[in-house]
C-alpha atoms as a PDB file:
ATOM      1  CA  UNK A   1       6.101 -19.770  11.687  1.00  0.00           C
ATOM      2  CA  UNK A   2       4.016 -17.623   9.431  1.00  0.00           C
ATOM      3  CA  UNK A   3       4.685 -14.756  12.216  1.00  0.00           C
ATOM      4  CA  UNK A   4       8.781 -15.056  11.814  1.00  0.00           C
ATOM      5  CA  UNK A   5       7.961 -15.039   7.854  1.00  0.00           C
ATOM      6  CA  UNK A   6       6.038 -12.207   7.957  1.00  0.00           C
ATOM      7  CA  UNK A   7       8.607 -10.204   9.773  1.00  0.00           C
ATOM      8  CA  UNK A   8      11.435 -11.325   7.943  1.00  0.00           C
ATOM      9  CA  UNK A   9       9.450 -10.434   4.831  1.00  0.00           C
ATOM     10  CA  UNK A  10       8.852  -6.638   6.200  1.00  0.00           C
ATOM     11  CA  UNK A  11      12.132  -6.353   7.624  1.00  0.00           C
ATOM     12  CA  UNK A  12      13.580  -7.498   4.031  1.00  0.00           C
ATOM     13  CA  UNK A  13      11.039  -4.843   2.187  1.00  0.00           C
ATOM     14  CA  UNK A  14      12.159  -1.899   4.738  1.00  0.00           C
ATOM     15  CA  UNK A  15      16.024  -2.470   3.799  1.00  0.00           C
ATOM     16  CA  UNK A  16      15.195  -2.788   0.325  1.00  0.00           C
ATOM     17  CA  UNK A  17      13.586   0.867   0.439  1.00  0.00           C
ATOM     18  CA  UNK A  18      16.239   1.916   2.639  1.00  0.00           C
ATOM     19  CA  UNK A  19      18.706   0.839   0.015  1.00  0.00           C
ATOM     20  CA  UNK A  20      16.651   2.272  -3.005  1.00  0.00           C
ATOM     21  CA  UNK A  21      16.577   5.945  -1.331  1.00  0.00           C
ATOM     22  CA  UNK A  22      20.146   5.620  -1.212  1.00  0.00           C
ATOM     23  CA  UNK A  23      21.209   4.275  -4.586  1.00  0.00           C
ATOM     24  CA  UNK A  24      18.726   7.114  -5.869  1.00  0.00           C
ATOM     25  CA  UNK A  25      19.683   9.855  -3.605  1.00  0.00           C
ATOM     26  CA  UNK A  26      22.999   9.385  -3.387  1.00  0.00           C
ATOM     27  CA  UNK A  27      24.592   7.329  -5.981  1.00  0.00           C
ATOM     28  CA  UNK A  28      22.511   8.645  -9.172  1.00  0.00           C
ATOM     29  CA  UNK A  29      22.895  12.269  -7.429  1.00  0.00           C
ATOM     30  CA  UNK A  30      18.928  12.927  -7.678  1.00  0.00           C
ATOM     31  CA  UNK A  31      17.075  13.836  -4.807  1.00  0.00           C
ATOM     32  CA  UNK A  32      14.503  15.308  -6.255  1.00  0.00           C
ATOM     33  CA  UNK A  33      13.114  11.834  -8.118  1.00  0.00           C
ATOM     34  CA  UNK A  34      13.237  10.537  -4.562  1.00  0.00           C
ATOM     35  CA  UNK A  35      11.073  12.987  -3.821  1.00  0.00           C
ATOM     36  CA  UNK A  36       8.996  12.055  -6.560  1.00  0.00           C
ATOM     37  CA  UNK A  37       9.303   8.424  -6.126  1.00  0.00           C
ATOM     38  CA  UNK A  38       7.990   9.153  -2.224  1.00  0.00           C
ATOM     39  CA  UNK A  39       5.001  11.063  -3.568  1.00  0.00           C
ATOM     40  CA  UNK A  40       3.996   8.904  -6.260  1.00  0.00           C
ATOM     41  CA  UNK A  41       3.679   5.717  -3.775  1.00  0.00           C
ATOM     42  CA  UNK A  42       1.725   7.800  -1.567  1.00  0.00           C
ATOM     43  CA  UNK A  43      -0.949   8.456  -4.161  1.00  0.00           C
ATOM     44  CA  UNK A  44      -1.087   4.903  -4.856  1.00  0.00           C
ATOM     45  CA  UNK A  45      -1.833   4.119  -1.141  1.00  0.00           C
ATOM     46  CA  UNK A  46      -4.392   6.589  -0.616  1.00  0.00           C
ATOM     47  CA  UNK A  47      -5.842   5.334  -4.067  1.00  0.00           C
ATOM     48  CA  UNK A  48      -5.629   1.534  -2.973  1.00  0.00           C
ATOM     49  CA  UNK A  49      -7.281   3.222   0.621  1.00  0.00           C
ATOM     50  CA  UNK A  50     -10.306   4.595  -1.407  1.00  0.00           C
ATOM     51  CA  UNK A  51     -11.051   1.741  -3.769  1.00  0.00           C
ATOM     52  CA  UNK A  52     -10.609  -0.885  -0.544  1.00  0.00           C
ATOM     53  CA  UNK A  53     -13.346   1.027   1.336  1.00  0.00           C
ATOM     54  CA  UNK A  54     -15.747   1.967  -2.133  1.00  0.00           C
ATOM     55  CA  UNK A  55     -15.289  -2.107  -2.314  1.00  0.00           C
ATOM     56  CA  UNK A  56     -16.188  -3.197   0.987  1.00  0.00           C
ATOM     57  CA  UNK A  57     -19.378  -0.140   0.931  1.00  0.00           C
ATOM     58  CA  UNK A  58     -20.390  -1.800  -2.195  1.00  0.00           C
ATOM     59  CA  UNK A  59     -20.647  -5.087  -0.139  1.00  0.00           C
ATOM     60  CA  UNK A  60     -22.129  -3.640   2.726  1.00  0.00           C
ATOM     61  CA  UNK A  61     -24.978  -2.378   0.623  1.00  0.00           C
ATOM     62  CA  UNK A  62     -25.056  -5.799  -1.331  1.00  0.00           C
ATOM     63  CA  UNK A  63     -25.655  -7.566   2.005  1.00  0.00           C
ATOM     64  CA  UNK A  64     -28.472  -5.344   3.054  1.00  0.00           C
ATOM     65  CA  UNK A  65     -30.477  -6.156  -0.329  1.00  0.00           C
ATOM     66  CA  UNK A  66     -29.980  -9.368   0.377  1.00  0.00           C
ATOM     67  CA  UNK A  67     -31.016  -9.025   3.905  1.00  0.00           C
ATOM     68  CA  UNK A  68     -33.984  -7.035   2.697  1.00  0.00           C
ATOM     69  CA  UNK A  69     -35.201  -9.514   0.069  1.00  0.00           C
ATOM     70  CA  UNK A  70     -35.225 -12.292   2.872  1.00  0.00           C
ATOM     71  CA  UNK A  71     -37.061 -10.133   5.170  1.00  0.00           C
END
């Protein structure tokens, strides 16, 4: 169940940015903030990349102080 939910769910968010690009591209007449709208959410994934892997390094070293004060 959670499987079919999930797709549905990613399948709903892919027509909804299908249907964005097109109300923005097309109906406003702007291609350009499309453009703009594209580049913008690609900074915030590579930004939510680098702060997910600073997070989980931070961890990682936690864990081996820990380890370390055990040993």
């Amino acid at each position: 169940m959670q499987a079919i939910d999930n797709v549905m769910h990613v399948r709903q968010i892919r027509q909804y940015y299908k249907d964005l690009e097109h109300m923005v591209r097309y109906e406003l007449g702007m291609p350009d903030l499309w453009v703009e709208i594209q580049a913008e959410r690609d900074k915030l994934i590579e930004e939510a990349k680098a702060i997910t892997k600073l997070q989980q390094e931070a961890e990682r070293q936690e864990q081996l102080k820990r380890q370390e004060k055990i040993r």
